[in-house]
PDB file of N, CA and C in Angstrom:
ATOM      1  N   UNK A   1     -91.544 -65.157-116.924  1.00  0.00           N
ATOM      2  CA  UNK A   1     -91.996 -65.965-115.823  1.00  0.00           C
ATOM      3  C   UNK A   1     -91.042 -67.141-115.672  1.00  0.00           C
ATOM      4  N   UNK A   2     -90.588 -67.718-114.756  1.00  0.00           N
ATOM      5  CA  UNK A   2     -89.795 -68.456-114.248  1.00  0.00           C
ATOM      6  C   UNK A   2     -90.198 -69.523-114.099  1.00  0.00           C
ATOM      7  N   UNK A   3     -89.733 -70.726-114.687  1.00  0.00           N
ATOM      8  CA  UNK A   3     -90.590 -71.845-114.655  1.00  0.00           C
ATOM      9  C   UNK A   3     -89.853 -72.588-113.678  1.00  0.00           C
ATOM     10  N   UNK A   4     -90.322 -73.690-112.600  1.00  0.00           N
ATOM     11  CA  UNK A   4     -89.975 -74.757-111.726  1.00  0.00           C
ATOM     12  C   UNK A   4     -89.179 -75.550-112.374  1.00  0.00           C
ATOM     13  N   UNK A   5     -88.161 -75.978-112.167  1.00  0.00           N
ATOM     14  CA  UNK A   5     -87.576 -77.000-112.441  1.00  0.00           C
ATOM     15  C   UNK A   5     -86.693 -78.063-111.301  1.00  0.00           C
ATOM     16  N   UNK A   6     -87.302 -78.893-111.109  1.00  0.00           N
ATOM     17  CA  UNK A   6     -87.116 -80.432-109.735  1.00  0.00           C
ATOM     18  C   UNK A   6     -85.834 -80.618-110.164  1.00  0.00           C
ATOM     19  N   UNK A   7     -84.921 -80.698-108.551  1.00  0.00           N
ATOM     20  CA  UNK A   7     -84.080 -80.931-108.491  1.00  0.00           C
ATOM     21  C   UNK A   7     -83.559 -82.398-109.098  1.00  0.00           C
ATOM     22  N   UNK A   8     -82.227 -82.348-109.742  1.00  0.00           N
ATOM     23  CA  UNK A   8     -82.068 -83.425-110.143  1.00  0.00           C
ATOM     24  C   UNK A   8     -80.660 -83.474-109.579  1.00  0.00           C
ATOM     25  N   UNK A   9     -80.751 -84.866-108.569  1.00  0.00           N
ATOM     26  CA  UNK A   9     -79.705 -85.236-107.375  1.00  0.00           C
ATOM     27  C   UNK A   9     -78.939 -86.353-108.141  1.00  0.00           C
ATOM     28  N   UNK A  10     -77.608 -85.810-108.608  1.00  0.00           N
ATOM     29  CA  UNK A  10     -76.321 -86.401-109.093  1.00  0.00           C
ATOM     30  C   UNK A  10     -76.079 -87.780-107.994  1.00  0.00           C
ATOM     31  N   UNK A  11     -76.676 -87.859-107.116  1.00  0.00           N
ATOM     32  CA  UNK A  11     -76.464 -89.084-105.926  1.00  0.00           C
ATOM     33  C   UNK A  11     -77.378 -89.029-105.566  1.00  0.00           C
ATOM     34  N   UNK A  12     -77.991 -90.704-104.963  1.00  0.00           N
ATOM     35  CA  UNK A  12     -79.083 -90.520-104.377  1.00  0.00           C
ATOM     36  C   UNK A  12     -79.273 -89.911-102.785  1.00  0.00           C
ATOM     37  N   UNK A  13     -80.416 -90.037-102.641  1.00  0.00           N
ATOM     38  CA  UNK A  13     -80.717 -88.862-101.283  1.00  0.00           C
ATOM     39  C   UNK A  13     -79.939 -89.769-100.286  1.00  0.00           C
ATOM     40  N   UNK A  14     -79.429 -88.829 -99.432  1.00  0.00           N
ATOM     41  CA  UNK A  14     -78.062 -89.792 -98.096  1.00  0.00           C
ATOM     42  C   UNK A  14     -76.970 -89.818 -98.778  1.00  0.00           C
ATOM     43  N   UNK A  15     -76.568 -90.301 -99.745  1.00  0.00           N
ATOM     44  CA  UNK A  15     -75.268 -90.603-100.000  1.00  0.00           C
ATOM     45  C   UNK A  15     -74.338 -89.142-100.343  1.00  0.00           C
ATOM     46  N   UNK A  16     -73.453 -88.788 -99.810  1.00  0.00           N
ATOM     47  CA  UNK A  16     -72.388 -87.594-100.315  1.00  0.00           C
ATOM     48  C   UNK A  16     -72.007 -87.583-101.439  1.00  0.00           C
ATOM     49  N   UNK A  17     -72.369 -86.108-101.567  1.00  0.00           N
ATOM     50  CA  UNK A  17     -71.673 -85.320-103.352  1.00  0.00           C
ATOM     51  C   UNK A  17     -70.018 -85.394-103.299  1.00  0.00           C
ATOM     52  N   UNK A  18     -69.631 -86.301-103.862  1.00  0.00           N
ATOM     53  CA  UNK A  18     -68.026 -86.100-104.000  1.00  0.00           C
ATOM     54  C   UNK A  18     -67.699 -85.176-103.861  1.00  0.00           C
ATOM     55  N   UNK A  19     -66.837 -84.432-103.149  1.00  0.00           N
ATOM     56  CA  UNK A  19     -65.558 -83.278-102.908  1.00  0.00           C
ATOM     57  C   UNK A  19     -65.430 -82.439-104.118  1.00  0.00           C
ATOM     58  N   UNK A  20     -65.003 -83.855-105.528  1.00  0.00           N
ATOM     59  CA  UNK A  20     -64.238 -82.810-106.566  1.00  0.00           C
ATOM     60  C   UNK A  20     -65.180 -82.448-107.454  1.00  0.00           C
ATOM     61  N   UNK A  21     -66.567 -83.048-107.079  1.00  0.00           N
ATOM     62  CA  UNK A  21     -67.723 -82.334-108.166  1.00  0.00           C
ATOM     63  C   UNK A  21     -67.911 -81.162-107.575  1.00  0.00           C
ATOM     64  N   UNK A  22     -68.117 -80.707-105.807  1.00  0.00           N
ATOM     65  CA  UNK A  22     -67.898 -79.326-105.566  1.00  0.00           C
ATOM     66  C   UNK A  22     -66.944 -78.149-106.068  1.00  0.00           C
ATOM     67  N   UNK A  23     -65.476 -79.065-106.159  1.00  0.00           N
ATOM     68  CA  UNK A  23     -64.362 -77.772-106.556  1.00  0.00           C
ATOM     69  C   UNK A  23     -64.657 -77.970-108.205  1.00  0.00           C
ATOM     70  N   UNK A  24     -64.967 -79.141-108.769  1.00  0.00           N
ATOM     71  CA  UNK A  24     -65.294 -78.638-110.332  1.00  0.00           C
ATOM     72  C   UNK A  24     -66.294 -77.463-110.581  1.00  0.00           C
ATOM     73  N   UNK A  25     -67.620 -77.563-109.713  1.00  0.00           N
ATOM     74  CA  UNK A  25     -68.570 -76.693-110.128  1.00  0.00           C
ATOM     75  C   UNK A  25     -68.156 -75.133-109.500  1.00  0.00           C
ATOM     76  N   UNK A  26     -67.754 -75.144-108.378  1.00  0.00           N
ATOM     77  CA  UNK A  26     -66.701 -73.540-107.849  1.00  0.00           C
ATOM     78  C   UNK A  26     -65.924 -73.091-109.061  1.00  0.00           C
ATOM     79  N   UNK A  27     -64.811 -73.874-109.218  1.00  0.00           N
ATOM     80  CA  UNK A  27     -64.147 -73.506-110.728  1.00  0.00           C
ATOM     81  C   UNK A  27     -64.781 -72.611-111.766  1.00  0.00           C
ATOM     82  N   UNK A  28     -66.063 -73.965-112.348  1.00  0.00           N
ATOM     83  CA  UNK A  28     -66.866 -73.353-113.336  1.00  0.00           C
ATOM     84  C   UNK A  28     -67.210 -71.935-113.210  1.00  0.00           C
ATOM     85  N   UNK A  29     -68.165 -71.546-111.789  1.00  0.00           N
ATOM     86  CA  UNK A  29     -68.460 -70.640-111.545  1.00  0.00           C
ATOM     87  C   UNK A  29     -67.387 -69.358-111.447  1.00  0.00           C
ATOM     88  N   UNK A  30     -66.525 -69.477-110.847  1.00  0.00           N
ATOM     89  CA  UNK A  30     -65.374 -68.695-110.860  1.00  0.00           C
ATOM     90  C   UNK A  30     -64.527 -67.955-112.022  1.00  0.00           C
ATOM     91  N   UNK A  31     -65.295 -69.439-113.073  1.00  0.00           N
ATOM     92  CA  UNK A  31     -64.103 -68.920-114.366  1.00  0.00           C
ATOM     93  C   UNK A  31     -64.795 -67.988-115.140  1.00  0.00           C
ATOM     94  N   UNK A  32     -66.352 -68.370-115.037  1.00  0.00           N
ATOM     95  CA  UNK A  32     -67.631 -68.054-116.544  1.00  0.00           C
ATOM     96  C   UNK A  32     -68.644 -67.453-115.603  1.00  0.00           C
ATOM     97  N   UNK A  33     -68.450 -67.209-113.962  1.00  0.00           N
ATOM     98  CA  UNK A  33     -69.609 -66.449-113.609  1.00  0.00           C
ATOM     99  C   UNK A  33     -69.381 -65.282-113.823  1.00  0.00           C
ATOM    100  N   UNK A  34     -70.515 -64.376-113.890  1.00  0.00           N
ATOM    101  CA  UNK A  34     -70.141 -62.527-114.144  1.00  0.00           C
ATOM    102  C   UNK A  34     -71.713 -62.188-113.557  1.00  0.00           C
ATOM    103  N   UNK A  35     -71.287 -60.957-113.254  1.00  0.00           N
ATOM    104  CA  UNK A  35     -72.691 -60.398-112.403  1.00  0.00           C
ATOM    105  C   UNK A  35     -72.301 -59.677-111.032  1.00  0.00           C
ATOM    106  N   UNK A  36     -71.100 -60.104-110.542  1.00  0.00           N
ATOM    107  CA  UNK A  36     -70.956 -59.738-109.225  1.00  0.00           C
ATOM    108  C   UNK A  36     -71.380 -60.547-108.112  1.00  0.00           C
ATOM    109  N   UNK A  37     -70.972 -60.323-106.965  1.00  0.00           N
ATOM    110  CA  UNK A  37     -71.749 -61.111-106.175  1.00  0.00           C
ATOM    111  C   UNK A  37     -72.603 -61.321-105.371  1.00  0.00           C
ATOM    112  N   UNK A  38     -74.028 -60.699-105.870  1.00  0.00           N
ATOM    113  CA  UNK A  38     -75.152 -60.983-105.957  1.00  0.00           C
ATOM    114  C   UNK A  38     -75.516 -62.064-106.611  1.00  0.00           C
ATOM    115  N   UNK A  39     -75.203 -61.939-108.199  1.00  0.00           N
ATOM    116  CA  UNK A  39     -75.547 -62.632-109.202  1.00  0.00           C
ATOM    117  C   UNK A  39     -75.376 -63.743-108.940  1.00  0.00           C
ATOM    118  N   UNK A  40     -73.801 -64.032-108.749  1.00  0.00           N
ATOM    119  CA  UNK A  40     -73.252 -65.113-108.301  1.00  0.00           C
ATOM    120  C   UNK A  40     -73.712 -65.922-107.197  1.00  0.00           C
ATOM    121  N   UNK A  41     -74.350 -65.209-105.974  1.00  0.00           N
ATOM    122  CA  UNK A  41     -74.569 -66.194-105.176  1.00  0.00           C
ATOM    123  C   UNK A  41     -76.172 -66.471-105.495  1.00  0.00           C
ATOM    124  N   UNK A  42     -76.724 -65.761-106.548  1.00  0.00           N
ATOM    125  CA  UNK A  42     -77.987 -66.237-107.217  1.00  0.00           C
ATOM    126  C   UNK A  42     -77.453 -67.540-108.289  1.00  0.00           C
ATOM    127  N   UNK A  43     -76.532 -67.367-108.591  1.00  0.00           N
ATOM    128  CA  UNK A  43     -75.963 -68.708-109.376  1.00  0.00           C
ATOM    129  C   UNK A  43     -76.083 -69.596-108.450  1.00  0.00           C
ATOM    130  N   UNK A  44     -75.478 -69.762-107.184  1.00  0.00           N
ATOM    131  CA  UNK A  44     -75.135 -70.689-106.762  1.00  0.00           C
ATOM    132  C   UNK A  44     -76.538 -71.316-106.183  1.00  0.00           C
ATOM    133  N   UNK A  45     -77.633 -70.620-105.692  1.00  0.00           N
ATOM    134  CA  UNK A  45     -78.467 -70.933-104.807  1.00  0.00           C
ATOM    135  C   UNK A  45     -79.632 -71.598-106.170  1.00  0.00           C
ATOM    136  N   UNK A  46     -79.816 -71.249-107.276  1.00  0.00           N
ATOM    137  CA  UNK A  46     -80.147 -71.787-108.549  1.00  0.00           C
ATOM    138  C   UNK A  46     -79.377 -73.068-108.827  1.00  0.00           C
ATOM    139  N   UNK A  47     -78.153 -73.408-108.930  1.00  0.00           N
ATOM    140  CA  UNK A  47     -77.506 -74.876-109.427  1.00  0.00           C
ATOM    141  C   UNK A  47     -77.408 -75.431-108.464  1.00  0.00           C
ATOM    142  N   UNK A  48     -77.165 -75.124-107.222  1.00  0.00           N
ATOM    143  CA  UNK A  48     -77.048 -75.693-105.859  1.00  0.00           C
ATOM    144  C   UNK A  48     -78.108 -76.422-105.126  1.00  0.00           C
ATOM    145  N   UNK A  49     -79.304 -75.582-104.958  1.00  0.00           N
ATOM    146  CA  UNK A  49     -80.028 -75.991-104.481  1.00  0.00           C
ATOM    147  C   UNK A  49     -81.687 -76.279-104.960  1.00  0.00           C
ATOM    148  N   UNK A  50     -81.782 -75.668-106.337  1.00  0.00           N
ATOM    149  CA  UNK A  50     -82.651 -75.728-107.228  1.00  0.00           C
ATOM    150  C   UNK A  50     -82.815 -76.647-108.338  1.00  0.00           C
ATOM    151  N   UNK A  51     -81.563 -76.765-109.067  1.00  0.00           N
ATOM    152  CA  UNK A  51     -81.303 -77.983-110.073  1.00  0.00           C
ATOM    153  C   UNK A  51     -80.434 -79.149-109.801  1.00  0.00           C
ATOM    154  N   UNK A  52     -79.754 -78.515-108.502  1.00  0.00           N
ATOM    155  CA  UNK A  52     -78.905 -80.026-108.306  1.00  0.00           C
ATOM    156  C   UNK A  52     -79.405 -80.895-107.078  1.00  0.00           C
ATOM    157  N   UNK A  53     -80.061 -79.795-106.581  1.00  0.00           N
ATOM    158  CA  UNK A  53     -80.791 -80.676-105.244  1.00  0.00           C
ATOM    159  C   UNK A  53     -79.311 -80.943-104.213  1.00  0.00           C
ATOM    160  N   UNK A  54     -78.458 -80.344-103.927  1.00  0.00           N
ATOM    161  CA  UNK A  54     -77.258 -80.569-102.884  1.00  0.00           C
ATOM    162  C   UNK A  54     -77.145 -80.166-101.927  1.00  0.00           C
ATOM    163  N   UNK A  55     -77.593 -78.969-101.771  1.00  0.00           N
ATOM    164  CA  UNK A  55     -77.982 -78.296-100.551  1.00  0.00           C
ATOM    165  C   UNK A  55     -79.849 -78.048-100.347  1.00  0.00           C
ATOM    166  N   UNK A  56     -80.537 -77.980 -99.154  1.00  0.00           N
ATOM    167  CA  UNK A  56     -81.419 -77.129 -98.537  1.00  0.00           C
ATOM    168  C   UNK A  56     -81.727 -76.045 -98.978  1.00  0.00           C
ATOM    169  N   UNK A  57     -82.808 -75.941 -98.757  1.00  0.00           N
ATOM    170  CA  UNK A  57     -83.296 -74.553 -99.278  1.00  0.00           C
ATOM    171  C   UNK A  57     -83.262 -73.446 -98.193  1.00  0.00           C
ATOM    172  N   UNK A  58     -83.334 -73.894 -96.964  1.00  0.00           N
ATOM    173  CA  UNK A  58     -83.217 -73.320 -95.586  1.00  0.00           C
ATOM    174  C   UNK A  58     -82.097 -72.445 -95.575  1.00  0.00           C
ATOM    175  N   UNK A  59     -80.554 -72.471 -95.885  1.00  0.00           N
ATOM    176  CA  UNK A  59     -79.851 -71.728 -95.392  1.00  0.00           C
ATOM    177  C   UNK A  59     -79.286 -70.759 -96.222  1.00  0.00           C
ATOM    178  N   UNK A  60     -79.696 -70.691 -97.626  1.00  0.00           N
ATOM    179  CA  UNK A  60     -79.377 -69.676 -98.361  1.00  0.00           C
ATOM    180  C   UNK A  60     -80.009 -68.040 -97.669  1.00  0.00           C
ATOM    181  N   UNK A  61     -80.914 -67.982 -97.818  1.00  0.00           N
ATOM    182  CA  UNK A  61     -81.680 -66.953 -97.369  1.00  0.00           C
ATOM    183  C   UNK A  61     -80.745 -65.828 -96.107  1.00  0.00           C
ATOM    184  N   UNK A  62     -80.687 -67.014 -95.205  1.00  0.00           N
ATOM    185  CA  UNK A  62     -79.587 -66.463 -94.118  1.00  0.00           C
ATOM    186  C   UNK A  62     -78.338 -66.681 -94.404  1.00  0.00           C
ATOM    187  N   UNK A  63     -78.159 -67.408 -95.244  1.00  0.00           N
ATOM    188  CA  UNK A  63     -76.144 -66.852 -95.528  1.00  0.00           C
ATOM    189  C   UNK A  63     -76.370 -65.592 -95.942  1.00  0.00           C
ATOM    190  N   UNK A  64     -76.945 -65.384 -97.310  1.00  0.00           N
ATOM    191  CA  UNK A  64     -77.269 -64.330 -97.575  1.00  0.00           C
ATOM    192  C   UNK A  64     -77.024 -62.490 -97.015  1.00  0.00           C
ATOM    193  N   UNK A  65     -77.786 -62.952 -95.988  1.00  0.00           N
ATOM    194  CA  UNK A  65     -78.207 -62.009 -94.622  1.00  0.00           C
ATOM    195  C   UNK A  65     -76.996 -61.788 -93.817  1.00  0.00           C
ATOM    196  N   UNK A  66     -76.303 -62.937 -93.417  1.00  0.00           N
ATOM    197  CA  UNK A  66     -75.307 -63.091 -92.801  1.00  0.00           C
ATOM    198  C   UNK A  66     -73.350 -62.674 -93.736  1.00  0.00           C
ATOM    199  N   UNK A  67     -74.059 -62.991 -94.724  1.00  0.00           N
ATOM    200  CA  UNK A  67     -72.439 -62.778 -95.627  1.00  0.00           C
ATOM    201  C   UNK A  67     -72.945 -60.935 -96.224  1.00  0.00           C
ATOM    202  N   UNK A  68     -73.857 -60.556 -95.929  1.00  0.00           N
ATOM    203  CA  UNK A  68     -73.840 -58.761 -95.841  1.00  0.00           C
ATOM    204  C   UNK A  68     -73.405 -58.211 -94.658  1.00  0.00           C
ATOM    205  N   UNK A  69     -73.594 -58.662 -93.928  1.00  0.00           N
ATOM    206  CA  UNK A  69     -73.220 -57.987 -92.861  1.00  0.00           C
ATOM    207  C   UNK A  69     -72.067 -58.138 -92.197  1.00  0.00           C
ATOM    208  N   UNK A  70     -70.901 -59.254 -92.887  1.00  0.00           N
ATOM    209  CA  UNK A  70     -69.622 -59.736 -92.660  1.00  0.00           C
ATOM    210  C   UNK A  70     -68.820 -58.976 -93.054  1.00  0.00           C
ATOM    211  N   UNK A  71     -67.764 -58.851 -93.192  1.00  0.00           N
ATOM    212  CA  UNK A  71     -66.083 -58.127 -93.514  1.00  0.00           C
ATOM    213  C   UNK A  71     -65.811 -59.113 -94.629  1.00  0.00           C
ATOM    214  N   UNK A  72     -65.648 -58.686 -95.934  1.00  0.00           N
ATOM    215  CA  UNK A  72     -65.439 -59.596 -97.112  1.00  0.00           C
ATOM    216  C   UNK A  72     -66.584 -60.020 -98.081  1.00  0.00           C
ATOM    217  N   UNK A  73     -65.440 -60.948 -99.223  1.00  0.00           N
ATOM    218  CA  UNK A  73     -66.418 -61.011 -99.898  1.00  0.00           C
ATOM    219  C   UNK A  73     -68.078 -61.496-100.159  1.00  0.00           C
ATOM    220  N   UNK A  74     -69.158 -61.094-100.535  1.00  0.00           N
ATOM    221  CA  UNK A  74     -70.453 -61.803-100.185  1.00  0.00           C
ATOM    222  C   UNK A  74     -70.361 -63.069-100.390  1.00  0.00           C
ATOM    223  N   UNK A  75     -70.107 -63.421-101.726  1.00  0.00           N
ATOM    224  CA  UNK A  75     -69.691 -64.485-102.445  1.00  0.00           C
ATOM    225  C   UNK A  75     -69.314 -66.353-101.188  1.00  0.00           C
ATOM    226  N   UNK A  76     -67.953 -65.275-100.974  1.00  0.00           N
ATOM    227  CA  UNK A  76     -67.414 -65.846-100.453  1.00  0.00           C
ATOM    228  C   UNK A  76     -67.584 -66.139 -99.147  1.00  0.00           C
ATOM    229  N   UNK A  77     -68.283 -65.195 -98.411  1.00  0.00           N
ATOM    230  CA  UNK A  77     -69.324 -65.725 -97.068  1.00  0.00           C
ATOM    231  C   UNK A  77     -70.403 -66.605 -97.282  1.00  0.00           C
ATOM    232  N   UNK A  78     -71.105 -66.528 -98.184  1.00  0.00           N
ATOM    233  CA  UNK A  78     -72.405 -67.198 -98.524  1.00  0.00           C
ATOM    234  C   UNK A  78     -71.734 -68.740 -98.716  1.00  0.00           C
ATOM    235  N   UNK A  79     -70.836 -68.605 -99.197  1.00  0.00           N
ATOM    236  CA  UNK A  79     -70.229 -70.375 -99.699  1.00  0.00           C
ATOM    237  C   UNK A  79     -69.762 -70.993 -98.194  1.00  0.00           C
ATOM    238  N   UNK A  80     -68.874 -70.425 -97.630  1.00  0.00           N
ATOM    239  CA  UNK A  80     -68.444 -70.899 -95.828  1.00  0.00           C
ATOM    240  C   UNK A  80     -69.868 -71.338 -95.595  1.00  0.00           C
ATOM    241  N   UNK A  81     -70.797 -70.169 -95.459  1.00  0.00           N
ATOM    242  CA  UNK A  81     -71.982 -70.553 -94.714  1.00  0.00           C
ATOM    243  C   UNK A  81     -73.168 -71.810 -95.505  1.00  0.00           C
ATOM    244  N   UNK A  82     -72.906 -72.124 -96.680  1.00  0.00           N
ATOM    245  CA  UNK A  82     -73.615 -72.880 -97.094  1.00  0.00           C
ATOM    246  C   UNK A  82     -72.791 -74.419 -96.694  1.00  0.00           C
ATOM    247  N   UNK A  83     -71.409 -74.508 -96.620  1.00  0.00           N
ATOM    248  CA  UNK A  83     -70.762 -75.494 -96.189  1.00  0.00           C
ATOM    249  C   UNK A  83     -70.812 -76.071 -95.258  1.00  0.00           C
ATOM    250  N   UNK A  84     -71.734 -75.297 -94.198  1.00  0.00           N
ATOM    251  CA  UNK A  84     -72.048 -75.672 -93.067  1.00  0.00           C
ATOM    252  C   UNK A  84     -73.444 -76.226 -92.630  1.00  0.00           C
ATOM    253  N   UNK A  85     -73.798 -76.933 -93.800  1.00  0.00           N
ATOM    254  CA  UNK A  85     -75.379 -77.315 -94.167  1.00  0.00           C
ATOM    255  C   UNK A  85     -75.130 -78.306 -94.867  1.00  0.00           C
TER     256      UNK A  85
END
């Protein structure tokens, strides 16, 4: 069973997530994620928007949706489309 865990926002609410804490945490993921990219964009929508509180919960679902049905990687659609949130 999956327990809740409240986002915990590295900045407070309004103020912008620095740039290079995004390309640090891409990195991370890039170097030590495995699973494919499913998994992966279950990584991301878990540290992203579950424990780090940085993004919405709103647009995963439809990147999702939207980066299957694209030309390329899922991964890598789901991230464009979350950038845009």
């Amino acid at each position: 069973m999956a327990r809740k865990v409240a986002p915990k926002r590295e900045a407070p609410p309004g103020e912008p997530i620095p740039f290079r804490r995004y390309v640090r945490y891409f990195l991370g993921l890039g170097t030590w994620g495995f699973g494919g990219p499913i998994a992966t964009v279950g990584y991301m929508q878990r540290d992203l928007v579950e424990r780090r509180g940085w993004l919405g919960r709103e647009g995963v679902p439809m990147g999702v949706a939207r980066g299957q049905i694209m030309a390329g990687a899922l991964a890598a659609q789901v991230v464009m489309w979350m950038g845009s949130f």
